[in-house]
PDBML (XML) file of the C-alpha atoms, coordinates in Angstrom:
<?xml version="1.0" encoding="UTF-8" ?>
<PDBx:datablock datablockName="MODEL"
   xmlns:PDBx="http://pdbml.pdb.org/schema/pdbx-v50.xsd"
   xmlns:xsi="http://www.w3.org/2001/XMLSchema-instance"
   xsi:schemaLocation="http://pdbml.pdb.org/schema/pdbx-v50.xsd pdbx-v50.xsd">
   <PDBx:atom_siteCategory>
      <PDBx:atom_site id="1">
         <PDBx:B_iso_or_equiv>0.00</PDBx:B_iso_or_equiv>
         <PDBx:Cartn_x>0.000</PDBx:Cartn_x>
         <PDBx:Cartn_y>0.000</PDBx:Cartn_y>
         <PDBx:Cartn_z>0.000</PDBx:Cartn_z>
         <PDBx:auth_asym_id>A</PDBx:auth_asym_id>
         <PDBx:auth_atom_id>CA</PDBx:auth_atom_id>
         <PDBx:auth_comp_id>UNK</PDBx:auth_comp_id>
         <PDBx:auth_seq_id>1</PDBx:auth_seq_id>
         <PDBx:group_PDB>ATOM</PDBx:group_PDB>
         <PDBx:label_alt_id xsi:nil="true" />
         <PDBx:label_asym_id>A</PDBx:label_asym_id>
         <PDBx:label_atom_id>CA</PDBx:label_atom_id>
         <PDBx:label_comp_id>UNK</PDBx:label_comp_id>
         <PDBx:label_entity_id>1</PDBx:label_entity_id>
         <PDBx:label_seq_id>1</PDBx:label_seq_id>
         <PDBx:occupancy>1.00</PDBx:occupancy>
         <PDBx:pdbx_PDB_model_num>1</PDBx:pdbx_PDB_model_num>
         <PDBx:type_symbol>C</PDBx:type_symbol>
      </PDBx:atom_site>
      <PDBx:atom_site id="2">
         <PDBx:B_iso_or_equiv>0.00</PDBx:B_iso_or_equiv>
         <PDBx:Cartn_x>2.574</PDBx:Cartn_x>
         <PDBx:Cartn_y>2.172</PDBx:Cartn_y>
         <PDBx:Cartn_z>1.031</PDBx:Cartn_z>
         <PDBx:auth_asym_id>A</PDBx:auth_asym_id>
         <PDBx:auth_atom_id>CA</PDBx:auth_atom_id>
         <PDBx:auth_comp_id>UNK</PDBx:auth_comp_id>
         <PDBx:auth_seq_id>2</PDBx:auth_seq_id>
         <PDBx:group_PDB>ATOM</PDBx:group_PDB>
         <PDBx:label_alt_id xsi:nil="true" />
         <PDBx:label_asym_id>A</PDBx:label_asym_id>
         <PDBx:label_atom_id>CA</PDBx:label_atom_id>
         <PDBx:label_comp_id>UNK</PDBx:label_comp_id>
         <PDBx:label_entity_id>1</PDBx:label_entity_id>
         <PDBx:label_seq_id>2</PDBx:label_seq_id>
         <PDBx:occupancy>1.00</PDBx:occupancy>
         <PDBx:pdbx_PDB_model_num>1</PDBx:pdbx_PDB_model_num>
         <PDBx:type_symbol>C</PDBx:type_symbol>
      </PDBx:atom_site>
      <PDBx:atom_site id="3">
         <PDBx:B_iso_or_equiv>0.00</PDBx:B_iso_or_equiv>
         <PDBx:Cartn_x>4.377</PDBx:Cartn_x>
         <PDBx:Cartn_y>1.901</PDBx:Cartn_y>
         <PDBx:Cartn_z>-2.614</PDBx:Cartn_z>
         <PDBx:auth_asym_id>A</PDBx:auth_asym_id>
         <PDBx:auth_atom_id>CA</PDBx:auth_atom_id>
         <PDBx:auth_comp_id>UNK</PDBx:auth_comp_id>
         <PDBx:auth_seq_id>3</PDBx:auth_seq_id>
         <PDBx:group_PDB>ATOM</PDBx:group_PDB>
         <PDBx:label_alt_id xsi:nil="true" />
         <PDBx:label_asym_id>A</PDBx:label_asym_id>
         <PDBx:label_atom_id>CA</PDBx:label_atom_id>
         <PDBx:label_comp_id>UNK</PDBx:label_comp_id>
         <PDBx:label_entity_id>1</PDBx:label_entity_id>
         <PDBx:label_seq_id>3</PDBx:label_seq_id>
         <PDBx:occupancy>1.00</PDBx:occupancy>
         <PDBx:pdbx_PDB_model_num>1</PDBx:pdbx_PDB_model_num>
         <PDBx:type_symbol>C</PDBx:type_symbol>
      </PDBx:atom_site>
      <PDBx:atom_site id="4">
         <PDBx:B_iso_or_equiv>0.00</PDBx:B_iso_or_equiv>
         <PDBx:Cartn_x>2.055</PDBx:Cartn_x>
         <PDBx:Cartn_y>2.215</PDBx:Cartn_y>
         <PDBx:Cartn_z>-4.622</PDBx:Cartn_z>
         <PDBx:auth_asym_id>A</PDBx:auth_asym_id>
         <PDBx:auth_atom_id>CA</PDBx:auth_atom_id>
         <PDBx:auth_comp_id>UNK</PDBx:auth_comp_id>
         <PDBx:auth_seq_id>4</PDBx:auth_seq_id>
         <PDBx:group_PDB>ATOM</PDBx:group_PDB>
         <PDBx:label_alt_id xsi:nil="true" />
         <PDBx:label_asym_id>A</PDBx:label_asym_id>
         <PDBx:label_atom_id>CA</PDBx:label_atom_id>
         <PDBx:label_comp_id>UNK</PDBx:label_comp_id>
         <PDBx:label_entity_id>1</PDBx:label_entity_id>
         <PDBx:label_seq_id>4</PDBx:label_seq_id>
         <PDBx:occupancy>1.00</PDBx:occupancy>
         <PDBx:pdbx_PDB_model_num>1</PDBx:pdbx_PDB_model_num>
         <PDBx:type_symbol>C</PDBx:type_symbol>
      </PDBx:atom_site>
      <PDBx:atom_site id="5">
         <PDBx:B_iso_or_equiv>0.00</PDBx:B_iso_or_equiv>
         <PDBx:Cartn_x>0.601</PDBx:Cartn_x>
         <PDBx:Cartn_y>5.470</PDBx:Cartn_y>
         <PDBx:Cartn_z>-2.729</PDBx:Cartn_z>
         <PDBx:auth_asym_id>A</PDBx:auth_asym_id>
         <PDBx:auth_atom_id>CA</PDBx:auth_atom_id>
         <PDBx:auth_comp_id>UNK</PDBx:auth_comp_id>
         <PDBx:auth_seq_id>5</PDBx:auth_seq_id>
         <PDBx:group_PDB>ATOM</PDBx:group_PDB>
         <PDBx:label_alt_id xsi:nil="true" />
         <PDBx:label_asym_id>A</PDBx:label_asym_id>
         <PDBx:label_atom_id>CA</PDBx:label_atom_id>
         <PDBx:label_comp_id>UNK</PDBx:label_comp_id>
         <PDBx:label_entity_id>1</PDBx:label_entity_id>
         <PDBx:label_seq_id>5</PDBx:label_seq_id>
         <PDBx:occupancy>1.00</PDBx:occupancy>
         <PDBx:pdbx_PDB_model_num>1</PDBx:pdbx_PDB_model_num>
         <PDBx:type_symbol>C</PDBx:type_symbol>
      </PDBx:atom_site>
      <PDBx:atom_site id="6">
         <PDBx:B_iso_or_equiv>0.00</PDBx:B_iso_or_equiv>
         <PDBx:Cartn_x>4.561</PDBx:Cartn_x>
         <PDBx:Cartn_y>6.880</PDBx:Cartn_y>
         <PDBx:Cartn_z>-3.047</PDBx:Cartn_z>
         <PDBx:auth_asym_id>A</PDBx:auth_asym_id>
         <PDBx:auth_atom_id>CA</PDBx:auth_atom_id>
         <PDBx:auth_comp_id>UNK</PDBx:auth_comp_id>
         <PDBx:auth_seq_id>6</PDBx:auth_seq_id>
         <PDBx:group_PDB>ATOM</PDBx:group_PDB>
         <PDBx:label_alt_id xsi:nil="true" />
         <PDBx:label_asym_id>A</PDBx:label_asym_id>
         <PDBx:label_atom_id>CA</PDBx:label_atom_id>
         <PDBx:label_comp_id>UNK</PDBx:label_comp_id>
         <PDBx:label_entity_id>1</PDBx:label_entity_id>
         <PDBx:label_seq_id>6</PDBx:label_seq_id>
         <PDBx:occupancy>1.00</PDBx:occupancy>
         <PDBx:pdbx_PDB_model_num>1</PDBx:pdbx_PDB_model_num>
         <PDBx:type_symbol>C</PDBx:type_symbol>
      </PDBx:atom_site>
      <PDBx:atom_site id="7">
         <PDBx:B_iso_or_equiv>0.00</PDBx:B_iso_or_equiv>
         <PDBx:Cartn_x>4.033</PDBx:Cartn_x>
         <PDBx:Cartn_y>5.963</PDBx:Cartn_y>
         <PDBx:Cartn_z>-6.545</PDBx:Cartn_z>
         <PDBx:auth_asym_id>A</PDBx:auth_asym_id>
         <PDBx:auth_atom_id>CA</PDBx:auth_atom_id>
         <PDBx:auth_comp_id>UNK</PDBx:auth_comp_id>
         <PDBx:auth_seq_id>7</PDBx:auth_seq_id>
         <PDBx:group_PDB>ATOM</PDBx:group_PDB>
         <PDBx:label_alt_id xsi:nil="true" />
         <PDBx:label_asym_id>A</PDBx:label_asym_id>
         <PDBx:label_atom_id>CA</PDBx:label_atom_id>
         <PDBx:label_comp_id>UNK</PDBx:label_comp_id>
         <PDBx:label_entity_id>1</PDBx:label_entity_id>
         <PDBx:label_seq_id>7</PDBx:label_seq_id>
         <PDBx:occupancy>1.00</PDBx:occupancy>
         <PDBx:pdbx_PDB_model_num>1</PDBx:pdbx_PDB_model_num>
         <PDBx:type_symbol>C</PDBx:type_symbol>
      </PDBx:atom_site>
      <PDBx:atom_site id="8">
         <PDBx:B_iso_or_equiv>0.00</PDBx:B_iso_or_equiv>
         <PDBx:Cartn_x>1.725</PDBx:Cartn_x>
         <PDBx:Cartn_y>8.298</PDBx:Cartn_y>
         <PDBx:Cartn_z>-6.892</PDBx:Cartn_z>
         <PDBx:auth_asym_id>A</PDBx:auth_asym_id>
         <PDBx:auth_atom_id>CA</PDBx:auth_atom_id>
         <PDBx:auth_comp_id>UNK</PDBx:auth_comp_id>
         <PDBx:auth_seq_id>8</PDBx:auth_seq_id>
         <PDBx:group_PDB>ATOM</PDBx:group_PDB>
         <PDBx:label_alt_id xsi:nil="true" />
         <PDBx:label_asym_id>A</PDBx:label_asym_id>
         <PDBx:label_atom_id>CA</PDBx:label_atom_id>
         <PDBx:label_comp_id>UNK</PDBx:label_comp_id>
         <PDBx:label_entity_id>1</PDBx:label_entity_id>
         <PDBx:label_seq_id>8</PDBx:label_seq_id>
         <PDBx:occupancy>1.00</PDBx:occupancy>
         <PDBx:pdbx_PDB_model_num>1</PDBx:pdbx_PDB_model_num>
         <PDBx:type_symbol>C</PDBx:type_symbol>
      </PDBx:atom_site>
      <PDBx:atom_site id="9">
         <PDBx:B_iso_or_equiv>0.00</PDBx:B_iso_or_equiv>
         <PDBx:Cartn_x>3.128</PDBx:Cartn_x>
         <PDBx:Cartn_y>11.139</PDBx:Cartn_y>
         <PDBx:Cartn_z>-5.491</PDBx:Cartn_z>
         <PDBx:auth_asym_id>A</PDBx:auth_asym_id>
         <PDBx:auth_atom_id>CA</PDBx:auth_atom_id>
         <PDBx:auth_comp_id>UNK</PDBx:auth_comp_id>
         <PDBx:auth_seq_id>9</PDBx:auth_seq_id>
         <PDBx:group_PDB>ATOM</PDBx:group_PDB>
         <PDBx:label_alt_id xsi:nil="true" />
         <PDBx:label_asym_id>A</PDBx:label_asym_id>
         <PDBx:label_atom_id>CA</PDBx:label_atom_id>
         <PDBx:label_comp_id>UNK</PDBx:label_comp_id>
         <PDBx:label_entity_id>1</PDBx:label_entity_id>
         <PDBx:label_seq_id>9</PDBx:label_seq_id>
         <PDBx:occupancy>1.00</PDBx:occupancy>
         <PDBx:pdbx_PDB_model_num>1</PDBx:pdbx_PDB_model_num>
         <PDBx:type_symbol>C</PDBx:type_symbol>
      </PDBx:atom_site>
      <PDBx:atom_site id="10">
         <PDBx:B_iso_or_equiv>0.00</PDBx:B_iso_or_equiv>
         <PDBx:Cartn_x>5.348</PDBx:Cartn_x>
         <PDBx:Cartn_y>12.338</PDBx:Cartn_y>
         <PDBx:Cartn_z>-7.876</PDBx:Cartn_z>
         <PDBx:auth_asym_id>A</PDBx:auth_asym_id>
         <PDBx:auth_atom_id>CA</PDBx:auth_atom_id>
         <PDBx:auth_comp_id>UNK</PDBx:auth_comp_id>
         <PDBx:auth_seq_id>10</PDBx:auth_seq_id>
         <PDBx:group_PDB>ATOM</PDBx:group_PDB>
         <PDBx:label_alt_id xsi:nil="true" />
         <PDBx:label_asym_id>A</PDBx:label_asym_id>
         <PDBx:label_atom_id>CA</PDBx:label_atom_id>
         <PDBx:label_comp_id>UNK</PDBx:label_comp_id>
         <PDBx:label_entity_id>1</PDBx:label_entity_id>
         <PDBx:label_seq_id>10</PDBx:label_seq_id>
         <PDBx:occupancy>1.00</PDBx:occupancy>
         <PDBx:pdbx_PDB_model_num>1</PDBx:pdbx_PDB_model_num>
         <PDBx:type_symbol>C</PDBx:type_symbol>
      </PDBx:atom_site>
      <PDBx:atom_site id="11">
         <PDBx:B_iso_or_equiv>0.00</PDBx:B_iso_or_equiv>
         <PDBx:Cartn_x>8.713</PDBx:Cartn_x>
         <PDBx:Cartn_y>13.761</PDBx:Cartn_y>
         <PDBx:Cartn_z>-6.197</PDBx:Cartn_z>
         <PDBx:auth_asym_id>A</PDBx:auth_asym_id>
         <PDBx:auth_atom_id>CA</PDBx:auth_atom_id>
         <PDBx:auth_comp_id>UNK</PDBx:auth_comp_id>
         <PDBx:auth_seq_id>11</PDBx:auth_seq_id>
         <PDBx:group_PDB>ATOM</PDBx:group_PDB>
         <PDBx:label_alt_id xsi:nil="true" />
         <PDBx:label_asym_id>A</PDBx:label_asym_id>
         <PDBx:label_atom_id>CA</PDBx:label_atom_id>
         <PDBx:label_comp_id>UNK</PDBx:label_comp_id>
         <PDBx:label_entity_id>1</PDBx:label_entity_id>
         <PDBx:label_seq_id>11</PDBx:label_seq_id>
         <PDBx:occupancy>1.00</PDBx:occupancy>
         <PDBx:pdbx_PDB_model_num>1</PDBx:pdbx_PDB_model_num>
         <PDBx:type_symbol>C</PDBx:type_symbol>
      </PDBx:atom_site>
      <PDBx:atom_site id="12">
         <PDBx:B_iso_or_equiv>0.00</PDBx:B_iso_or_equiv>
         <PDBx:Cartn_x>8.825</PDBx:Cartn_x>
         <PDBx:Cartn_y>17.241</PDBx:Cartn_y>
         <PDBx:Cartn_z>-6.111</PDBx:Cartn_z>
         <PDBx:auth_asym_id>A</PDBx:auth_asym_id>
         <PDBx:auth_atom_id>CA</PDBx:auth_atom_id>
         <PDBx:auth_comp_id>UNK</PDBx:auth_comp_id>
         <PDBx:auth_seq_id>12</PDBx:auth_seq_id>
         <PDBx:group_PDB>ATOM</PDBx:group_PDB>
         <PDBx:label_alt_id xsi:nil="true" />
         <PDBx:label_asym_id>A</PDBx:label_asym_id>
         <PDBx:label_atom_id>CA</PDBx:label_atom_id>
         <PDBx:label_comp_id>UNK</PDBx:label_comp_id>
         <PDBx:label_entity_id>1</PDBx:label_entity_id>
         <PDBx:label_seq_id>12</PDBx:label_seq_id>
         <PDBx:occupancy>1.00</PDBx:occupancy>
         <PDBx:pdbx_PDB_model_num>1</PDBx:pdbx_PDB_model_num>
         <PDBx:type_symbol>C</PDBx:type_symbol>
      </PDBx:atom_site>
      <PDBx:atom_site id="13">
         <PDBx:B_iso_or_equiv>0.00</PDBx:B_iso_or_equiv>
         <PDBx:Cartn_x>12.133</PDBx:Cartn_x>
         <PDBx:Cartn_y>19.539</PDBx:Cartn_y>
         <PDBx:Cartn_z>-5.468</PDBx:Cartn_z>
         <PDBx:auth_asym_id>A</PDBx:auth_asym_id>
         <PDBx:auth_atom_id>CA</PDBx:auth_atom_id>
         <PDBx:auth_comp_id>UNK</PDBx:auth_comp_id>
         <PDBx:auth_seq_id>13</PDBx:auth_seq_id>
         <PDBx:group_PDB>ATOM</PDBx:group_PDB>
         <PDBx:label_alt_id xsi:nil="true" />
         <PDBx:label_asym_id>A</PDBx:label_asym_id>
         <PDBx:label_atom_id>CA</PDBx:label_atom_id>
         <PDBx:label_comp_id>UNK</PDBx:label_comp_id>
         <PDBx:label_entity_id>1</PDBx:label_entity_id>
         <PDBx:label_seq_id>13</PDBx:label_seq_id>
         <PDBx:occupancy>1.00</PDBx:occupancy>
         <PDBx:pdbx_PDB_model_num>1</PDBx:pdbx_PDB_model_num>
         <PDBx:type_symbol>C</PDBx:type_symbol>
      </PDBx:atom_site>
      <PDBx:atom_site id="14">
         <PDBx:B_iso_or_equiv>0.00</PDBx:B_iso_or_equiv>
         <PDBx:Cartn_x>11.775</PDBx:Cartn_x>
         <PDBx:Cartn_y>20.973</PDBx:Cartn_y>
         <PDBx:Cartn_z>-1.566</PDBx:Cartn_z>
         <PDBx:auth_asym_id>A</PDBx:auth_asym_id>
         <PDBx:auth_atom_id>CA</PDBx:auth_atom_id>
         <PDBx:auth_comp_id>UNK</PDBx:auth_comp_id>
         <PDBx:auth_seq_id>14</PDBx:auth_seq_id>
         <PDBx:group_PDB>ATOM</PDBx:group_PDB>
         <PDBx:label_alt_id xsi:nil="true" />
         <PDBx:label_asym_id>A</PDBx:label_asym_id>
         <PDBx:label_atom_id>CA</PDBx:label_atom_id>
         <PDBx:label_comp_id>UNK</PDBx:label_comp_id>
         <PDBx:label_entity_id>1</PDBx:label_entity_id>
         <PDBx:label_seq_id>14</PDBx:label_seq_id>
         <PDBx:occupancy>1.00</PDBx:occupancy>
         <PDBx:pdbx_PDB_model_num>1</PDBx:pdbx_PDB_model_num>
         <PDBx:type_symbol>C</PDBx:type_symbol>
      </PDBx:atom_site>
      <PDBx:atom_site id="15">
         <PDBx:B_iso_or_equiv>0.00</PDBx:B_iso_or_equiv>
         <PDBx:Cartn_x>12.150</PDBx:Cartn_x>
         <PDBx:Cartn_y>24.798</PDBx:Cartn_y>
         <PDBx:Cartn_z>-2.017</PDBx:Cartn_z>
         <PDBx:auth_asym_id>A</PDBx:auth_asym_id>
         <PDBx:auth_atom_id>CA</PDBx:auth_atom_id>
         <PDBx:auth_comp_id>UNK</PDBx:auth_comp_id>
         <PDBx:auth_seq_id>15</PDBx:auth_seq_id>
         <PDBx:group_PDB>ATOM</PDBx:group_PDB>
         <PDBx:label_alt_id xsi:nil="true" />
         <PDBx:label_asym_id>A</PDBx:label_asym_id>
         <PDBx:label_atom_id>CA</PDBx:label_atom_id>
         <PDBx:label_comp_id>UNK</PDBx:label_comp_id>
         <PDBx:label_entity_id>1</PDBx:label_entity_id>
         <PDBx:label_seq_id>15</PDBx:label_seq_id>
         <PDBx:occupancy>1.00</PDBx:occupancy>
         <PDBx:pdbx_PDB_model_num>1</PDBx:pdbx_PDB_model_num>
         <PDBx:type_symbol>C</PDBx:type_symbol>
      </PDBx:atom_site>
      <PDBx:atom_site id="16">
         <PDBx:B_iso_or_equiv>0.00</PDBx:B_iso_or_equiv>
         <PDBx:Cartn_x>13.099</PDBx:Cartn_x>
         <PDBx:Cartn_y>25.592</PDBx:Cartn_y>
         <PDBx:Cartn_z>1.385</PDBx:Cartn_z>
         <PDBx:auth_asym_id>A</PDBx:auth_asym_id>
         <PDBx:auth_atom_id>CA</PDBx:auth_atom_id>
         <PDBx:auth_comp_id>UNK</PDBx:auth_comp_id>
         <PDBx:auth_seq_id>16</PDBx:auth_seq_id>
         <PDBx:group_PDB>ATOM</PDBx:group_PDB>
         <PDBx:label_alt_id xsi:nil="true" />
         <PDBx:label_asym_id>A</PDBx:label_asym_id>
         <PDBx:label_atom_id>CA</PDBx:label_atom_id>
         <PDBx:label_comp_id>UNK</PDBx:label_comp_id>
         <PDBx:label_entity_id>1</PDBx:label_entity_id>
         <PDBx:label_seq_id>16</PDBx:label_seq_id>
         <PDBx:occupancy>1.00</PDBx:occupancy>
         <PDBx:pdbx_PDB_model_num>1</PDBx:pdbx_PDB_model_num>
         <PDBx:type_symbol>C</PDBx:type_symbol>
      </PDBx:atom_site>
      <PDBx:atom_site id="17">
         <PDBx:B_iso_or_equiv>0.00</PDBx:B_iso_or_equiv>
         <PDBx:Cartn_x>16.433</PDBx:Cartn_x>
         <PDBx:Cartn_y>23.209</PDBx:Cartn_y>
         <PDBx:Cartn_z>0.701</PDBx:Cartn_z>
         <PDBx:auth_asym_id>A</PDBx:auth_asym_id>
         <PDBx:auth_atom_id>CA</PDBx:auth_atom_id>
         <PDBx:auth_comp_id>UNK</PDBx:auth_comp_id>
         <PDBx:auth_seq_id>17</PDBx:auth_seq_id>
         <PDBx:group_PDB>ATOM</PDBx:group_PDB>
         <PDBx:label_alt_id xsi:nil="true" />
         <PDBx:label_asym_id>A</PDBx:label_asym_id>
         <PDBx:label_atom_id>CA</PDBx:label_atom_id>
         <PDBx:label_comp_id>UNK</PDBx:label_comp_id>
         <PDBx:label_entity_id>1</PDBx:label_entity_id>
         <PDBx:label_seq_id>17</PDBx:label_seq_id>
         <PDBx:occupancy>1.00</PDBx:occupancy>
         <PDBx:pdbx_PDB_model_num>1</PDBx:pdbx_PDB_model_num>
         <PDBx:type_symbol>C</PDBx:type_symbol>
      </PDBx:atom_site>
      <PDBx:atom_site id="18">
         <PDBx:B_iso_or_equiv>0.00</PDBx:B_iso_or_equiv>
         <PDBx:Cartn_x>19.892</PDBx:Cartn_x>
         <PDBx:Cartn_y>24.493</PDBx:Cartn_y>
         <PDBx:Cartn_z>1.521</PDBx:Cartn_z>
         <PDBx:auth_asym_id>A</PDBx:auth_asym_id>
         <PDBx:auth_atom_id>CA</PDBx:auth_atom_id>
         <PDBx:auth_comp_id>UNK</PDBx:auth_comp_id>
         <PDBx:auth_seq_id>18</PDBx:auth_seq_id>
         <PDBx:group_PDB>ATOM</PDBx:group_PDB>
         <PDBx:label_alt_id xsi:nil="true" />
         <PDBx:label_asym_id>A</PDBx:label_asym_id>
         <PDBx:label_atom_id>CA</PDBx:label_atom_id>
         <PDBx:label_comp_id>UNK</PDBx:label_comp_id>
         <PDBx:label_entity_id>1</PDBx:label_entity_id>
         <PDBx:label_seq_id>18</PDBx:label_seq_id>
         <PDBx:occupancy>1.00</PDBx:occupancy>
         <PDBx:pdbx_PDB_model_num>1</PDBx:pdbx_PDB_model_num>
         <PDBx:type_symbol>C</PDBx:type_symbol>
      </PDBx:atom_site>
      <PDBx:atom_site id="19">
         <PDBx:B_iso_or_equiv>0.00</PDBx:B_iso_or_equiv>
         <PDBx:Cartn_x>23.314</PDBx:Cartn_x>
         <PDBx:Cartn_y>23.460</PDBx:Cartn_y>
         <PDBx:Cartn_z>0.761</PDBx:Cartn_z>
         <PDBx:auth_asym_id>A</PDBx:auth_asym_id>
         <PDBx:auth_atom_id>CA</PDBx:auth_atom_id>
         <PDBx:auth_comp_id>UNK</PDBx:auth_comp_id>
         <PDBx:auth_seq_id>19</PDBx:auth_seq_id>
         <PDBx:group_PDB>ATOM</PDBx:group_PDB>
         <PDBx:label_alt_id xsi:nil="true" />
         <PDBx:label_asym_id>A</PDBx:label_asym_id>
         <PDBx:label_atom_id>CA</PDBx:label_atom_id>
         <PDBx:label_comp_id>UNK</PDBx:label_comp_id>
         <PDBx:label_entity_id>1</PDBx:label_entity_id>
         <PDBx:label_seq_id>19</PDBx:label_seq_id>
         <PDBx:occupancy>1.00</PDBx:occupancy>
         <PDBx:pdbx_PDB_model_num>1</PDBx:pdbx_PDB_model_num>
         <PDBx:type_symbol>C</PDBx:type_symbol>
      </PDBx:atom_site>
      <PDBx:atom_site id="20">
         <PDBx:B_iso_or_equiv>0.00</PDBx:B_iso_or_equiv>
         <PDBx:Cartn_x>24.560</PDBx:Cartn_x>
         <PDBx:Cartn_y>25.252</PDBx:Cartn_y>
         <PDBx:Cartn_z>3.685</PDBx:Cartn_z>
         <PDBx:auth_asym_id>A</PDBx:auth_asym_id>
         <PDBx:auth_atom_id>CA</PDBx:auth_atom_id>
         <PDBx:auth_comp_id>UNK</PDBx:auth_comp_id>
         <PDBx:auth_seq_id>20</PDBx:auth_seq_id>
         <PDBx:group_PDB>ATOM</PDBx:group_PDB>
         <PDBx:label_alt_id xsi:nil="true" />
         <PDBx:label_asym_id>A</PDBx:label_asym_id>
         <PDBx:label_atom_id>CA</PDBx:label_atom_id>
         <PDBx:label_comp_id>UNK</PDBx:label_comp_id>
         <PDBx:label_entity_id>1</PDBx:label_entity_id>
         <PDBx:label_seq_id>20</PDBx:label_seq_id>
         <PDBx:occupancy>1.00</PDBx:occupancy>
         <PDBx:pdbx_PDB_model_num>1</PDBx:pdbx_PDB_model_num>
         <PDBx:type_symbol>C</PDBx:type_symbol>
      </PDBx:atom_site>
      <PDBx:atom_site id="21">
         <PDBx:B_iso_or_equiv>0.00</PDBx:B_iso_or_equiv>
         <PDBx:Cartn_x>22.771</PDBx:Cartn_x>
         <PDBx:Cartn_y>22.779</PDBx:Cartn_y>
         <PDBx:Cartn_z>6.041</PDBx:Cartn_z>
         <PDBx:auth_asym_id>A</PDBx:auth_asym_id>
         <PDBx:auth_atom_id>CA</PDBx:auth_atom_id>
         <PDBx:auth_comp_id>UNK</PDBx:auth_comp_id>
         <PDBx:auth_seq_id>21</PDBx:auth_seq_id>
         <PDBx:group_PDB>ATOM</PDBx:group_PDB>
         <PDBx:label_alt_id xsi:nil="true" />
         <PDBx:label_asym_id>A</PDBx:label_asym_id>
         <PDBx:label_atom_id>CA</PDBx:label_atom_id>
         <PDBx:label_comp_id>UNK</PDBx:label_comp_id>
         <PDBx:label_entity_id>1</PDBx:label_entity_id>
         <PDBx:label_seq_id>21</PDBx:label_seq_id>
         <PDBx:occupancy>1.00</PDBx:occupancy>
         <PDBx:pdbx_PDB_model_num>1</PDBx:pdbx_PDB_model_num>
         <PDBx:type_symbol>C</PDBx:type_symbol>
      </PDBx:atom_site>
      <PDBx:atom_site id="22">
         <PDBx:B_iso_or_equiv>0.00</PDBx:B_iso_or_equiv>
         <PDBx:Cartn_x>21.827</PDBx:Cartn_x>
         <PDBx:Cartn_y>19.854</PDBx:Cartn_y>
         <PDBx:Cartn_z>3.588</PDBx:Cartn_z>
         <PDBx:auth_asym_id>A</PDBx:auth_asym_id>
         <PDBx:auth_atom_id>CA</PDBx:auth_atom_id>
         <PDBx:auth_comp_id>UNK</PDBx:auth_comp_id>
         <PDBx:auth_seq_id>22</PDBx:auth_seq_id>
         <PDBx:group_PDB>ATOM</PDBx:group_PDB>
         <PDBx:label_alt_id xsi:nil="true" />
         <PDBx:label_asym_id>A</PDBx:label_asym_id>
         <PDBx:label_atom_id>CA</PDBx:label_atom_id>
         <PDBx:label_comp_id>UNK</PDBx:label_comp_id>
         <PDBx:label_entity_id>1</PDBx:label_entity_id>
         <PDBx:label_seq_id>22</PDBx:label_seq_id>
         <PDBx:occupancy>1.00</PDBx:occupancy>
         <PDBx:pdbx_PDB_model_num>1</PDBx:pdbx_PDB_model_num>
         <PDBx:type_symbol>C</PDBx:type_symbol>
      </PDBx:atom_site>
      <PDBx:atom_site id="23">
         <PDBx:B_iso_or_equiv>0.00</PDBx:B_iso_or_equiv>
         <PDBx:Cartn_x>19.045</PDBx:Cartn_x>
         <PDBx:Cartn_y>17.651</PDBx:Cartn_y>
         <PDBx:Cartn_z>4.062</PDBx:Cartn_z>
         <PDBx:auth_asym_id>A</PDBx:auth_asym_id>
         <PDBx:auth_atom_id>CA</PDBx:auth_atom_id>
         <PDBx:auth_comp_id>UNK</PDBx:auth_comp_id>
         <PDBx:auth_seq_id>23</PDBx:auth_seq_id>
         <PDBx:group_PDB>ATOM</PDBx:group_PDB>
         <PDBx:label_alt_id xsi:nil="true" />
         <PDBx:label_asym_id>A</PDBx:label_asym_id>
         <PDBx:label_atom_id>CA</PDBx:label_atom_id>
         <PDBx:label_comp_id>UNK</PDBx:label_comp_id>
         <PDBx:label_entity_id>1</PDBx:label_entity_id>
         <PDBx:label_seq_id>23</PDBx:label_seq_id>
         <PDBx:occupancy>1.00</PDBx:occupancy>
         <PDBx:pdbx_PDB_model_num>1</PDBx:pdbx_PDB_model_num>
         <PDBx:type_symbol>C</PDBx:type_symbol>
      </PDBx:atom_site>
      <PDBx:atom_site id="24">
         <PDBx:B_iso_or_equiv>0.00</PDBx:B_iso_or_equiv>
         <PDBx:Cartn_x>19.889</PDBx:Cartn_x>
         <PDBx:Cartn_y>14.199</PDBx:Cartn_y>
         <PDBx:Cartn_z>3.303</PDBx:Cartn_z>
         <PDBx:auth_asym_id>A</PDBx:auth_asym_id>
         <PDBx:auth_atom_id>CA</PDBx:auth_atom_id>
         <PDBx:auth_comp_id>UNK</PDBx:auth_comp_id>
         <PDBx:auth_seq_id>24</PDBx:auth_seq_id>
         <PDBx:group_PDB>ATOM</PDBx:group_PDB>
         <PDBx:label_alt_id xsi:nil="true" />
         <PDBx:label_asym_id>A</PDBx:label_asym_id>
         <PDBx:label_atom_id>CA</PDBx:label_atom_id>
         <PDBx:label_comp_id>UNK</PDBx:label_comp_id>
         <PDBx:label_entity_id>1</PDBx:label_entity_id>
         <PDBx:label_seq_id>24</PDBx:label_seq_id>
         <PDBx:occupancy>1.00</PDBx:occupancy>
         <PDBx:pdbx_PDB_model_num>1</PDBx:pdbx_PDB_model_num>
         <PDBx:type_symbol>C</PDBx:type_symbol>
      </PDBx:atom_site>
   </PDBx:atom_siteCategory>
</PDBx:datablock>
């Protein structure tokens, strides 16, 4: 259940991401 729900969430870039404290 669980994979196919990811599935169908498409991954999206997080906008609040920063290089200067990276999140893995």
């Amino acid at each position: 259940e669980g994979v196919v729900r990811a599935s169908d969430r498409v991954a999206a870039p997080n906008p609040q991401w920063d290089g200067a404290h990276p999140d893995p």
